[in-house]
Protein backbone atom coordinates (compact mmCIF):
# COMPACT_ATOMS: atom_id res chain seq x y z
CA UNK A 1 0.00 0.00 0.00
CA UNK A 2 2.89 1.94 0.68
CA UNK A 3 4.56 1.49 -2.01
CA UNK A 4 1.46 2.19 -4.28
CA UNK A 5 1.11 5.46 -2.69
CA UNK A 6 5.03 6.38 -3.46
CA UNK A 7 4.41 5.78 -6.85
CA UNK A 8 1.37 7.86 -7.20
CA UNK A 9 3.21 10.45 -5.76
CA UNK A 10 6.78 10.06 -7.90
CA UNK A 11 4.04 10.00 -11.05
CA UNK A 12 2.39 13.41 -9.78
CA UNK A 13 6.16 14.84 -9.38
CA UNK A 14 7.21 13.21 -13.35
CA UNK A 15 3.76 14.86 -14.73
CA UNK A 16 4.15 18.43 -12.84
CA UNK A 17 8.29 18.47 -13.85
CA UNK A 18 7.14 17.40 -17.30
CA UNK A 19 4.49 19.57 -17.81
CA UNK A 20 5.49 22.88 -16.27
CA UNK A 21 8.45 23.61 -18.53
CA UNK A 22 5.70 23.99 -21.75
CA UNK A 23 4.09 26.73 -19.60
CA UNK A 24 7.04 28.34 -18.30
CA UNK A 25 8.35 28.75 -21.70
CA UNK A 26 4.93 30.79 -23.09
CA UNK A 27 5.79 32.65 -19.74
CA UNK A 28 9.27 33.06 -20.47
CA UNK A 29 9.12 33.98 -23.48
CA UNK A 30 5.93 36.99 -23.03
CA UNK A 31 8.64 38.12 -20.49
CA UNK A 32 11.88 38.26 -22.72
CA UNK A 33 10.04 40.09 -25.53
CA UNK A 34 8.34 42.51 -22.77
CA UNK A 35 12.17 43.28 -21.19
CA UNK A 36 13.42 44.06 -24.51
CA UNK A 37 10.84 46.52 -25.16
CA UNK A 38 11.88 48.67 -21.91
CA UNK A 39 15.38 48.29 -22.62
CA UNK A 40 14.97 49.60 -25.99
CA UNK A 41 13.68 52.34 -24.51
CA UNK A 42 17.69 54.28 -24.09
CA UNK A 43 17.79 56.54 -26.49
CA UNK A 44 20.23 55.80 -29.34
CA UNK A 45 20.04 51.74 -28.46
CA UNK A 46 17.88 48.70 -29.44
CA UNK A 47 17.14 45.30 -28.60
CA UNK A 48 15.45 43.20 -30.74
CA UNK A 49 14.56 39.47 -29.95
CA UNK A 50 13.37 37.74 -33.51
CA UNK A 51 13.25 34.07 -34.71
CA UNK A 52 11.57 33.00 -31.06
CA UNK A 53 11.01 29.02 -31.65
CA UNK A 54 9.42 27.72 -28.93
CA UNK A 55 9.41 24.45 -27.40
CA UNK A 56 8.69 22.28 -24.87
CA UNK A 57 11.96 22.00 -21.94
CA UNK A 58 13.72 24.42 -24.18
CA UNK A 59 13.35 27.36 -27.14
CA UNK A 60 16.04 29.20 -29.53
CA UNK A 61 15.83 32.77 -30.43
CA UNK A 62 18.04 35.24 -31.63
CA UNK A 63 18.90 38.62 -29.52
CA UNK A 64 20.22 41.67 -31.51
CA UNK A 65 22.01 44.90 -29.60
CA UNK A 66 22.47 47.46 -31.45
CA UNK A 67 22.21 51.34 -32.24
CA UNK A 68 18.17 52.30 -33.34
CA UNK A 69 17.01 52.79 -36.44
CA UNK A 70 17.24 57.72 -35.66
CA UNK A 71 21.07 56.78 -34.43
CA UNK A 72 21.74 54.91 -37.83
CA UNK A 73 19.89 57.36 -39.67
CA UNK A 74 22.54 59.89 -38.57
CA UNK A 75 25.36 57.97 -38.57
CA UNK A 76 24.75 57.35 -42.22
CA UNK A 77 24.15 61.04 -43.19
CA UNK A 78 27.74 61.65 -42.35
CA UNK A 79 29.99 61.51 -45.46
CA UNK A 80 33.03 59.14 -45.70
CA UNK A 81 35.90 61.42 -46.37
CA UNK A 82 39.12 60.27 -48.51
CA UNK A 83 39.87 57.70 -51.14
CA UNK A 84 37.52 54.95 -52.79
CA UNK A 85 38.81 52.63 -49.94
CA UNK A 86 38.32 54.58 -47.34
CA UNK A 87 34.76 54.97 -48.50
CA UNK A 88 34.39 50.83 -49.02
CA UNK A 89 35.11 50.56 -45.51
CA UNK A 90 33.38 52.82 -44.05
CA UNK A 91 30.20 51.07 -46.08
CA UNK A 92 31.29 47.80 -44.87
CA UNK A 93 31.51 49.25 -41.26
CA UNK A 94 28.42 50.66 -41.01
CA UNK A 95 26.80 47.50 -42.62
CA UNK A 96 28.19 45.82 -38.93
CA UNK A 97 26.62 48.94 -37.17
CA UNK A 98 23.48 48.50 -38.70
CA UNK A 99 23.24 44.48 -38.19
CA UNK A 100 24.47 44.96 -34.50
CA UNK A 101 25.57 42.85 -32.20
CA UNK A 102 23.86 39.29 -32.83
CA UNK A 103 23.43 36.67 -30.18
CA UNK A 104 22.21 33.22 -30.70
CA UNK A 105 21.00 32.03 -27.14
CA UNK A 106 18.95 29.32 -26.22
CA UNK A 107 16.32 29.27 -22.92
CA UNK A 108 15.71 26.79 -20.70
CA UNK A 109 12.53 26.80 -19.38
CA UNK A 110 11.99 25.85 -15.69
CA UNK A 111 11.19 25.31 -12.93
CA UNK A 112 15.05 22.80 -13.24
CA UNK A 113 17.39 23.66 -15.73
CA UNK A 114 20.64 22.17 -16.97
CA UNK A 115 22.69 25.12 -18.44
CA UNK A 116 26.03 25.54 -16.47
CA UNK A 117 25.13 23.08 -14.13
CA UNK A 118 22.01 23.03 -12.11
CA UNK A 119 19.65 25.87 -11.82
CA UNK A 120 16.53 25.96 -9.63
CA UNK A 121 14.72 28.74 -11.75
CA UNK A 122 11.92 30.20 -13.53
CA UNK A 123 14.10 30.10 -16.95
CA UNK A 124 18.00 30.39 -18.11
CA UNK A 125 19.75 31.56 -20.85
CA UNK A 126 23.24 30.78 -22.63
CA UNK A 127 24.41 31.95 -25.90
CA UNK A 128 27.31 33.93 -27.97
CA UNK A 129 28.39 36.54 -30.31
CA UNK A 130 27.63 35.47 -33.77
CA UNK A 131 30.60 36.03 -35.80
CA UNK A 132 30.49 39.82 -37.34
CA UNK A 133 30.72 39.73 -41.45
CA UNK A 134 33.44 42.21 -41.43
CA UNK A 135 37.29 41.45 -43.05
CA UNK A 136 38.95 42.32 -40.21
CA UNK A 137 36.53 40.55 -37.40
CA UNK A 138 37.55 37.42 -39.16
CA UNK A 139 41.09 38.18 -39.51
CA UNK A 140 41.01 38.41 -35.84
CA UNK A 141 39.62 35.65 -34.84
CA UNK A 142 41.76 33.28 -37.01
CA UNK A 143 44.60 35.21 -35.33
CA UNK A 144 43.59 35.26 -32.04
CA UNK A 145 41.82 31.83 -32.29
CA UNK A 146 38.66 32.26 -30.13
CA UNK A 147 35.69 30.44 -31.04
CA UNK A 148 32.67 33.38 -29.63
CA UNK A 149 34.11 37.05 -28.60
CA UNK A 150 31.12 37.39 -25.92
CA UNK A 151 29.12 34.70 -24.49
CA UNK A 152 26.71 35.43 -22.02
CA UNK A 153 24.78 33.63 -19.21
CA UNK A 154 21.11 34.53 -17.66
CA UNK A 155 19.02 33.13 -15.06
CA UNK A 156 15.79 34.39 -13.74
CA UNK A 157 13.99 33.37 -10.29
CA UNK A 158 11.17 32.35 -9.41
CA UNK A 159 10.51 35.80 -7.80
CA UNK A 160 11.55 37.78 -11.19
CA UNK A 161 15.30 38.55 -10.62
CA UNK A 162 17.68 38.65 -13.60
CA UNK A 163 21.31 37.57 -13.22
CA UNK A 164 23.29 38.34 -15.98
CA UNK A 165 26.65 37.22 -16.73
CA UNK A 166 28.99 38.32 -19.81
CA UNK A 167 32.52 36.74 -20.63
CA UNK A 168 35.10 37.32 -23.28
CA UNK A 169 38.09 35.22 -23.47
CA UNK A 170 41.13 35.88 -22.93
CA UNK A 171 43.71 36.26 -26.32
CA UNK A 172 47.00 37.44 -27.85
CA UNK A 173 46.95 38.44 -31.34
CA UNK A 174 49.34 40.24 -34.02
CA UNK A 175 48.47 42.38 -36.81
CA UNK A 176 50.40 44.01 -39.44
CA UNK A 177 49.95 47.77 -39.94
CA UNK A 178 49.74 50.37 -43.45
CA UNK A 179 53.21 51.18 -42.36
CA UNK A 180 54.36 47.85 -42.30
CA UNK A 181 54.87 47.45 -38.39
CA UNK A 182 53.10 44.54 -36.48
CA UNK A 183 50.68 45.44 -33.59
CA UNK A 184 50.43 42.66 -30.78
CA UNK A 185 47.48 42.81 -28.89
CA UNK A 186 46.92 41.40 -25.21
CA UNK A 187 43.72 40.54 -23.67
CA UNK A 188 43.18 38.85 -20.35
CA UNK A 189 39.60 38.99 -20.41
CA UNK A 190 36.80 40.16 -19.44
CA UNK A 191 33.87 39.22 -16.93
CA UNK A 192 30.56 41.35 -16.35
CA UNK A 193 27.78 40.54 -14.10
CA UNK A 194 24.61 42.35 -13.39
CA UNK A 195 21.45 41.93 -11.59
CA UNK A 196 18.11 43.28 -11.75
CA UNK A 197 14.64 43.07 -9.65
CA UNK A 198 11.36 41.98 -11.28
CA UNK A 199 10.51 45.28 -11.60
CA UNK A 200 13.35 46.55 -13.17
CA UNK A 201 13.61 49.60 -10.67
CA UNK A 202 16.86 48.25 -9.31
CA UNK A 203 20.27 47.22 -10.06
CA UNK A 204 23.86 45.79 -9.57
CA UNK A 205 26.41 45.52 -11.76
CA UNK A 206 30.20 44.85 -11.60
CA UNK A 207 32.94 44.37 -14.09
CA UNK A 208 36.55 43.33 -14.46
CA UNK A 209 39.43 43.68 -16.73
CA UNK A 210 42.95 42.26 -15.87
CA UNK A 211 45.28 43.47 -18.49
CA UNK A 212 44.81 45.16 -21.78
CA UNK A 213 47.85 46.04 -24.44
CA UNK A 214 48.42 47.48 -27.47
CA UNK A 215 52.00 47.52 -28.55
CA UNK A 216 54.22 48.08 -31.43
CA UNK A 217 58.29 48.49 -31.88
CA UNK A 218 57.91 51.88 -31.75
CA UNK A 219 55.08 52.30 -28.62
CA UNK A 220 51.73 51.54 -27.40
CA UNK A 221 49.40 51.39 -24.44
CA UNK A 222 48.57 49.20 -22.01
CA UNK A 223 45.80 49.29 -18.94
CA UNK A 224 46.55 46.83 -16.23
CA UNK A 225 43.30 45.72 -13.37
CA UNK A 226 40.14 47.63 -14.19
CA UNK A 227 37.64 47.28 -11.82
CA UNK A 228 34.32 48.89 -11.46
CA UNK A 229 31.23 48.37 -9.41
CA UNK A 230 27.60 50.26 -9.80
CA UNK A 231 24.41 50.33 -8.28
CA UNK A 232 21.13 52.21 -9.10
CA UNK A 233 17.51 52.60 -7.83
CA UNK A 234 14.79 54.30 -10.10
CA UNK A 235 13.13 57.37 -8.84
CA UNK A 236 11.10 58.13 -11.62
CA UNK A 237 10.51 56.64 -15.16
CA UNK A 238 13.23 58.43 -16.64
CA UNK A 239 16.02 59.15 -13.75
CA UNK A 240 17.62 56.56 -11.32
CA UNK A 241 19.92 57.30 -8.71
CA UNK A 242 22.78 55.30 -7.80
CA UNK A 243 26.64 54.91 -6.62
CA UNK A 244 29.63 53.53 -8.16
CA UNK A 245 33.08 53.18 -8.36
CA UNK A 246 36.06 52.22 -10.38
CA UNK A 247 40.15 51.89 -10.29
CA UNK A 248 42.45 51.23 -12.94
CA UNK A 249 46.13 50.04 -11.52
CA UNK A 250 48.21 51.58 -13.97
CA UNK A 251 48.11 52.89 -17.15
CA UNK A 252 51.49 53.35 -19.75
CA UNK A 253 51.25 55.07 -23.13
CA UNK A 254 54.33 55.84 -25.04
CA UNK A 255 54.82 56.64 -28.96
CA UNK A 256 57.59 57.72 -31.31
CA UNK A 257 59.63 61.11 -30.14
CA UNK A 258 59.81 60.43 -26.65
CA UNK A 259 55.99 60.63 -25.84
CA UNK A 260 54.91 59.32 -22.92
CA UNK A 261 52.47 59.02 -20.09
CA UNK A 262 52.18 56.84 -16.90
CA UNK A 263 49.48 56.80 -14.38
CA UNK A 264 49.09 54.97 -11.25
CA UNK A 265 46.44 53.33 -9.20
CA UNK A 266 43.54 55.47 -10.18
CA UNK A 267 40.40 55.48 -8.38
CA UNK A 268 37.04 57.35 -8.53
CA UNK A 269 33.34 57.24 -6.35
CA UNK A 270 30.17 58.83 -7.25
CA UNK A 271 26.74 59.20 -5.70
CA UNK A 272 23.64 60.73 -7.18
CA UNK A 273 20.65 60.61 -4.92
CA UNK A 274 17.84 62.91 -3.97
CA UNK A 275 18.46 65.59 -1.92
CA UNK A 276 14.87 66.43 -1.17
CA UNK A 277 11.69 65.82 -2.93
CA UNK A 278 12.49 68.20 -5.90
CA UNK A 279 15.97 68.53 -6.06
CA UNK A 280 18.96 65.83 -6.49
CA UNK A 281 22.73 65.74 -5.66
CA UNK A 282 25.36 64.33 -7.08
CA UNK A 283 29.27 63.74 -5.32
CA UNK A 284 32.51 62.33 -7.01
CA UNK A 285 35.84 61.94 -5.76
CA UNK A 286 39.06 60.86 -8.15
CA UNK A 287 41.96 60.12 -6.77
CA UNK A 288 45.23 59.51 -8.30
CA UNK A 289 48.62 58.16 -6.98
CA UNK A 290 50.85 59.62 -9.67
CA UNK A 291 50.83 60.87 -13.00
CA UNK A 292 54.26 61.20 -15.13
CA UNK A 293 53.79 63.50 -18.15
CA UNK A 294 57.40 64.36 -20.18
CA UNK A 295 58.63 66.88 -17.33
CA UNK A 296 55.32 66.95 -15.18
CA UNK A 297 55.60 64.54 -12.07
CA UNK A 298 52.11 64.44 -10.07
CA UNK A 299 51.48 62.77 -6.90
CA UNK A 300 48.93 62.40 -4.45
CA UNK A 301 46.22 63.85 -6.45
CA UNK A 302 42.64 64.24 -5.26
CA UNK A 303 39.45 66.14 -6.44
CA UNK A 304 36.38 65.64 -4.29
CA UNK A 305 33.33 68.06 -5.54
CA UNK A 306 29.49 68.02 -4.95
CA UNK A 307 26.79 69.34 -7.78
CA UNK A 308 23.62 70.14 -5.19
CA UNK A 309 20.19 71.56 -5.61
CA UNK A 310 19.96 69.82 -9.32
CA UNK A 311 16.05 70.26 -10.02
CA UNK A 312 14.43 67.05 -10.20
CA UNK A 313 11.58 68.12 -12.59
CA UNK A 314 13.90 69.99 -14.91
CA UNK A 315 16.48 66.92 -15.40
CA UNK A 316 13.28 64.51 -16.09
CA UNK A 317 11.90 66.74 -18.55
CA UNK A 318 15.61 66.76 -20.45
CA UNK A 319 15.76 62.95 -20.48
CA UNK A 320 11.74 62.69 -21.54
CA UNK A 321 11.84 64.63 -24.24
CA UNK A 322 15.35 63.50 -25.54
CA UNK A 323 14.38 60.01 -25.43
CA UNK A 324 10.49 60.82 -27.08
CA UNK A 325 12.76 62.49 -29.74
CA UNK A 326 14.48 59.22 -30.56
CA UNK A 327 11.30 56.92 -30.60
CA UNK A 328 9.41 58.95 -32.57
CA UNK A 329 7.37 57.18 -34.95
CA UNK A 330 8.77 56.21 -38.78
CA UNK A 331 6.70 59.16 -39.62
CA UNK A 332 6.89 61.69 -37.31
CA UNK A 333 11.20 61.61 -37.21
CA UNK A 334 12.76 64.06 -37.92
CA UNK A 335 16.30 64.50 -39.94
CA UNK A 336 19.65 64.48 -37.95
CA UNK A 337 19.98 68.81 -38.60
CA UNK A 338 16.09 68.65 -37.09
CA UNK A 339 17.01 66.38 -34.23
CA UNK A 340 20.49 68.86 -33.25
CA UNK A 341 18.04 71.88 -33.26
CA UNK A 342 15.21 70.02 -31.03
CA UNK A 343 18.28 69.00 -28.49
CA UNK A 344 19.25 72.34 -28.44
CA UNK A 345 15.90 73.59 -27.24
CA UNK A 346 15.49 71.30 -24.93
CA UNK A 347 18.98 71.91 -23.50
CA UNK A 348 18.11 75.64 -23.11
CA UNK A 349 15.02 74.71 -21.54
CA UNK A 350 16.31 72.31 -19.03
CA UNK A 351 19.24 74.74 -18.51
CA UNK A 352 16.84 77.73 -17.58
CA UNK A 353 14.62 75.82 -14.93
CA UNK A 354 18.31 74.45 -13.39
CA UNK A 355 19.52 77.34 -12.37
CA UNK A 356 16.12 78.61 -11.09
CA UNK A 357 16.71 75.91 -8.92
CA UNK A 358 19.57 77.83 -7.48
CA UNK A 359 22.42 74.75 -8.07
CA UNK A 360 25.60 75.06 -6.21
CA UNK A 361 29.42 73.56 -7.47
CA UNK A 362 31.43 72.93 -4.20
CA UNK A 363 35.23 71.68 -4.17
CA UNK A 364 36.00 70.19 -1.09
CA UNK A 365 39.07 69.14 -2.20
CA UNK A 366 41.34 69.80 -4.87
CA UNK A 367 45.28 68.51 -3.80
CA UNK A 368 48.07 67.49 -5.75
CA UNK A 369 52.24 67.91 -4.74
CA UNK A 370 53.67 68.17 -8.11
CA UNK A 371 57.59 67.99 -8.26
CA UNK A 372 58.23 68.38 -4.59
CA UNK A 373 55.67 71.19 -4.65
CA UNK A 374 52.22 71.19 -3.20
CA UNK A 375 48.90 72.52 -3.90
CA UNK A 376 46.32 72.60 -1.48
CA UNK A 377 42.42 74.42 -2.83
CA UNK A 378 38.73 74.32 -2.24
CA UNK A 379 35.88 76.36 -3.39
CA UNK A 380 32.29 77.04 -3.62
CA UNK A 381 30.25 78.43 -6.95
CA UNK A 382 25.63 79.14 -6.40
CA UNK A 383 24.21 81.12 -8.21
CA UNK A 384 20.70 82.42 -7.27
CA UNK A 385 17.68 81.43 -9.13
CA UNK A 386 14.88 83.29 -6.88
CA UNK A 387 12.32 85.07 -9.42
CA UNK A 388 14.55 84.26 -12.82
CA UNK A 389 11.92 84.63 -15.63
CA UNK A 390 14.36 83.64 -18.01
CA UNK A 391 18.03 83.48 -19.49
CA UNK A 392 18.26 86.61 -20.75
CA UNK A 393 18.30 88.25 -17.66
CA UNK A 394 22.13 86.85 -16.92
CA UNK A 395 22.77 88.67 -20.23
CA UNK A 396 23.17 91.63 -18.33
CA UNK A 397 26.80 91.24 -16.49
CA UNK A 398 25.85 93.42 -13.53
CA UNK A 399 22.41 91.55 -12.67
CA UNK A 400 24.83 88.15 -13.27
CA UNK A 401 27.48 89.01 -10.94
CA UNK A 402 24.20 89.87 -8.32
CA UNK A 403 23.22 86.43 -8.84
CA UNK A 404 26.73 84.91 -8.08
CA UNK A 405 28.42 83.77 -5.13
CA UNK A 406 31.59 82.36 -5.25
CA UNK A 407 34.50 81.51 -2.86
CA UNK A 408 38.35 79.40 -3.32
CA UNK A 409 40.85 79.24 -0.76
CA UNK A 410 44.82 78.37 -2.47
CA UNK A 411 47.49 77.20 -0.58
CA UNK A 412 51.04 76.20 -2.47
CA UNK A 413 54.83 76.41 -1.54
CA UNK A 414 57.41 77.99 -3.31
CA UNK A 415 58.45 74.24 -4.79
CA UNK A 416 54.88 74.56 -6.44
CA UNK A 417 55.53 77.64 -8.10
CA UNK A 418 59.77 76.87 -8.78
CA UNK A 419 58.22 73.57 -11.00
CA UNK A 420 56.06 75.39 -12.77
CA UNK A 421 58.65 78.55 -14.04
CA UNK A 422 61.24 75.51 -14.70
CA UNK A 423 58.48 73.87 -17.55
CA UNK A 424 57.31 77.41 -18.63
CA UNK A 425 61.09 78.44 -18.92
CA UNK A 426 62.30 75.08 -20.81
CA UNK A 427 59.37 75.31 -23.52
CA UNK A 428 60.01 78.96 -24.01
CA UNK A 429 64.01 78.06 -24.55
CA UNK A 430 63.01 75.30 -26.56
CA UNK A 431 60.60 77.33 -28.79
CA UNK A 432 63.68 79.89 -29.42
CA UNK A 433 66.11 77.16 -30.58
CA UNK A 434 68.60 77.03 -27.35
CA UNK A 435 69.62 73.78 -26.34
CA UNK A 436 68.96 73.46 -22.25
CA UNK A 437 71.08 69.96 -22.12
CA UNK A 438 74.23 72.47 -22.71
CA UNK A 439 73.50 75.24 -20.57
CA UNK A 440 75.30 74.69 -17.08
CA UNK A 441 72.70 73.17 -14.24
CA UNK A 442 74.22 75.78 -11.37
CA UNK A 443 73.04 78.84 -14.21
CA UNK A 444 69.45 77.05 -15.25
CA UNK A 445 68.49 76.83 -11.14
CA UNK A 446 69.68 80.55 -10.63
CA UNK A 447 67.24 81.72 -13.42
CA UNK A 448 64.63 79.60 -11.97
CA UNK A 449 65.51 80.90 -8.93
CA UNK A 450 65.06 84.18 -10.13
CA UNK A 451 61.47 84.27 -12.18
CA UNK A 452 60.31 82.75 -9.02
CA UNK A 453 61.12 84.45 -6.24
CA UNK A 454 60.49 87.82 -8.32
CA UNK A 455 57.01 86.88 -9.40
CA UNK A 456 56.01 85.45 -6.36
CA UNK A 457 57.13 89.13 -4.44
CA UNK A 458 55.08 90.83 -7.41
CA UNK A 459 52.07 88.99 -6.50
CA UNK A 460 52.74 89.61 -2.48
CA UNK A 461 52.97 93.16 -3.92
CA UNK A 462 49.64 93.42 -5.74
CA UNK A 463 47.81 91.67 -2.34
CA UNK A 464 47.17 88.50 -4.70
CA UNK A 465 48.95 86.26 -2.09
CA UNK A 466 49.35 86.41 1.75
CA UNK A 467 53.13 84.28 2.78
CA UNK A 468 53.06 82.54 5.79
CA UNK A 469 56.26 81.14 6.37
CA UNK A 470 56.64 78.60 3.63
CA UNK A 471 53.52 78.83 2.29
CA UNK A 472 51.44 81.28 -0.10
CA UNK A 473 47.50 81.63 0.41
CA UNK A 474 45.36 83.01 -1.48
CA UNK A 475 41.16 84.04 -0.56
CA UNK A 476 38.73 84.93 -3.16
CA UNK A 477 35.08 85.98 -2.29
CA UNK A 478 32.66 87.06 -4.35
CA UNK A 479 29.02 88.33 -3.39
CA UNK A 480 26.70 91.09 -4.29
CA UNK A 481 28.59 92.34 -7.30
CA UNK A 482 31.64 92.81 -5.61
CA UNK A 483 34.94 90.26 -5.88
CA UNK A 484 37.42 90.28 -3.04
CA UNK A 485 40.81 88.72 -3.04
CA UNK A 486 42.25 88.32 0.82
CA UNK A 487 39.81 90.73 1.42
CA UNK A 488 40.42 94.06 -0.89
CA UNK A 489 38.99 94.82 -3.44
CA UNK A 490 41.19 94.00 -6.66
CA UNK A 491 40.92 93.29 -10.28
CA UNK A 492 41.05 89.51 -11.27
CA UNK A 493 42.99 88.85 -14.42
CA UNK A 494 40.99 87.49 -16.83
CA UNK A 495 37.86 88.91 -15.35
């Protein structure tokens, strides 16, 4: 009896298995083509999932991602300039933009599926790059020999979350060059992953890049450990807020006639958010261990700033209209010269109700020591928005400067200022033909020494700078019309 009633039970289990992938896949698939609709909604992009065959435990489609039909449209009212070859391949080129990028993936339906192991899901998805019909795609992949450039993985819960993973393999690849040199490209790889809710009002994402090079005999670049990490959270149907961050190791460029640049463990942070109920915020900071630029060493350099009292309405009408301007219907579109003007107004528009929204720049920090010499500055720019009928009004440079407030405190030491006259004094020597590897070290430091210490006095002079000890500060205020530097009244150059 027992035994019977196991049975009956395994045979319930075997029907409900069997059965429930046919249904999850009409599910599946009314949610695929729904998700590709709302991410087609970014302006300038599409997503278009055709050839949908449907079956029972499994169904094959293919997913296109690629720029929209307005974006093409301009692209292709841009005339190829130079020869008849130039011209083929800038046909064949935008043939590839026009196809897009073309996945063939296949879906598992649910509520067990069997793609990358096992998966206790609604539905997952696995496919790759279809190979691009372009000359030099398939050059590259014979070289390189990869079998897919991208292949991504998908799996969606039973409660409506999307995890999305992208790959592209690692490679090493050479390629010869019009002038006859061979480029060797280096490619460790590299891995994306995202996730998003069921109701596609919130989202992770992530990605990694270990070492990317370009080289030649004669230079090249190379990026080593890119990381980056985002997430967001929709406030309205066209703006999300969200933090991020990224850091990139190092980075080398160099090129023929001693052209160079190195940069070193990079890093940056970001957070836009609402600040109240109608207004948003958004804070960055970059940071930079050093920078090497021909004679330009920077170290330690850091720029923390803050964009406040953004207007929330204002910044939703931009992106609202921008992206009704790109979905337009076939017939209502209008022609790339139509579509520049139409941004235009709406960027005057959106511009307009900003600032009546009073928006404030702040520095809070913006440090760097640059060849021994340090620089130390923060700052504040508002401007005042109360009963602004419209731009013209800031026309007027008195009723501007009413309107502006603005503040920036400088500290540097004479090293600073000494590293700056020696590149200003080199270039201008160089400009005039003298050579500064045979001028004696002992009489290039005394003219240094020199311009320095007599422009830095001249400044002391005019009230520009304050000295305190080692250092030089500098105060600038400016409210009600009237600018202030260390508190006098003085003329700013440039102003």
């Amino acid at each position: 009896m027992k035994n019977k009633k196991l049975l009956s039970l395994v045979l319930v289990l075997v029907l409900i298995l069997g059965a429930t992938p046919y249904f999850i896949g009409k599910k599946a698939q009314e949610n695929i083509e729904a998700q590709a609709v709302k991410m087609s909604q970014v302006p300038g992009y599409a997503i278009t999932l055709k050839d949908y065959d449907r079956g029972w435990f499994t169904s094959r489609a293919t997913l296109t991602y690629g720029f929209d039909d307005h974006t093409l449209t301009i692209l292709k009212g841009s005339d190829p300039e130079g020869d008849a070859d130039d011209e083929e391949m800038d046909a064949a080129t935008f043939e590839v933009l026009k196809q897009g990028l073309v996945f063939d993936i296949t879906i598992a339906h649910g509520p067990v599926t069997f793609q990358n192991g096992i998966n206790f899901a609604f539905l997952t998805l696995s496919g790759n790059l279809r190979d691009i019909n372009h000359e030099n795609y398939i050059a590259f992949k014979e070289e390189s020999g990869i079998t897919s450039l991208i292949d991504l993985f998908a799996s969606v819960s039973y409660g409506g979350t999307t995890h999305i993973t992208m790959d592209s393999p690692s490679f090493k690849a050479t390629f010869p060059t019009k002038t006859g040199e061979e480029l060797t490209l280096d490619f460790s790889g590299l891995t994306i992953d995202g996730t998003i809710n069921a109701n596609l009002d919130k989202y992770e994402a992530s990605a990694q890049l270990d070492k990317f090079s370009l080289t030649s005999d004669t230079g090249g670049l190379i990026f080593n450990t890119m990381i980056s990490h985002a997430t967001g959270t929709k406030i309205n149907d066209h703006i999300w807020a969200g933090k991020g961050m990224s850091s990139l190791s190092d980075f080398n460029f160099s090129a023929p006639e001693d052209v160079s640049l190195s940069l070193n463990n990079f890093t940056s942070e970001y957070e836009f958010d609402k600040e109240s109920e109608t207004a948003l915020t958004f804070q960055g900071i970059f940071k930079l261990a050093s920078l090497t630029v021909e004679d330009i060493d920077l170290k330690d350099f850091q720029l923390g700033f803050a964009l406040n009292n953004l207007n929330l309405e204002a910044l939703t009408d931009y992106v609202k209209s921008v992206t009704d301007l790109y979905q337009a219907p076939g017939e209502d579109k209008s022609s790339p010269e139509q579509t520049a003007a139409k941004i235009q107004v709406i960027a005057t528009r959106t511009g307009e109700n900003l600032i009546k929204g009073s928006p404030e720049f702040i520095i809070n920090s913006f440090n760097f020591i640059m060849n021994d010499g340090f620089f130390e500055s923060d700052g504040k720019l508002a401007i005042n928005g109360d009963d602004l009928t419209n731009l013209l009004q800031l026309s007027d440079p008195v009723a501007l400067n009413k309107r502006l407030t603005a503040s920036a405190n400088i500290t540097f030491d004479k090293a600073l200022a000494k590293a700056i006259t020696t590149i200003a004094i080199k270039k201008q020597m160089a400009a005039g033909g003298v050579d500064i590897a045979s001028m004696p070290a002992e009489q290039l430091d005394q003219m240094i020494e020199i311009q320095t210490s007599t422009a830095l006095q001249a400044f002391i002079a005019q009230g520009y700078f304050i000295q305190d000890e080692e250092k030089y500060i500098s105060h600038f205020d400016m409210r009600d019309g009237q600018r202030l530097i260390n508190g006098k009244p003085l003329a700013i150059p440039g102003l």
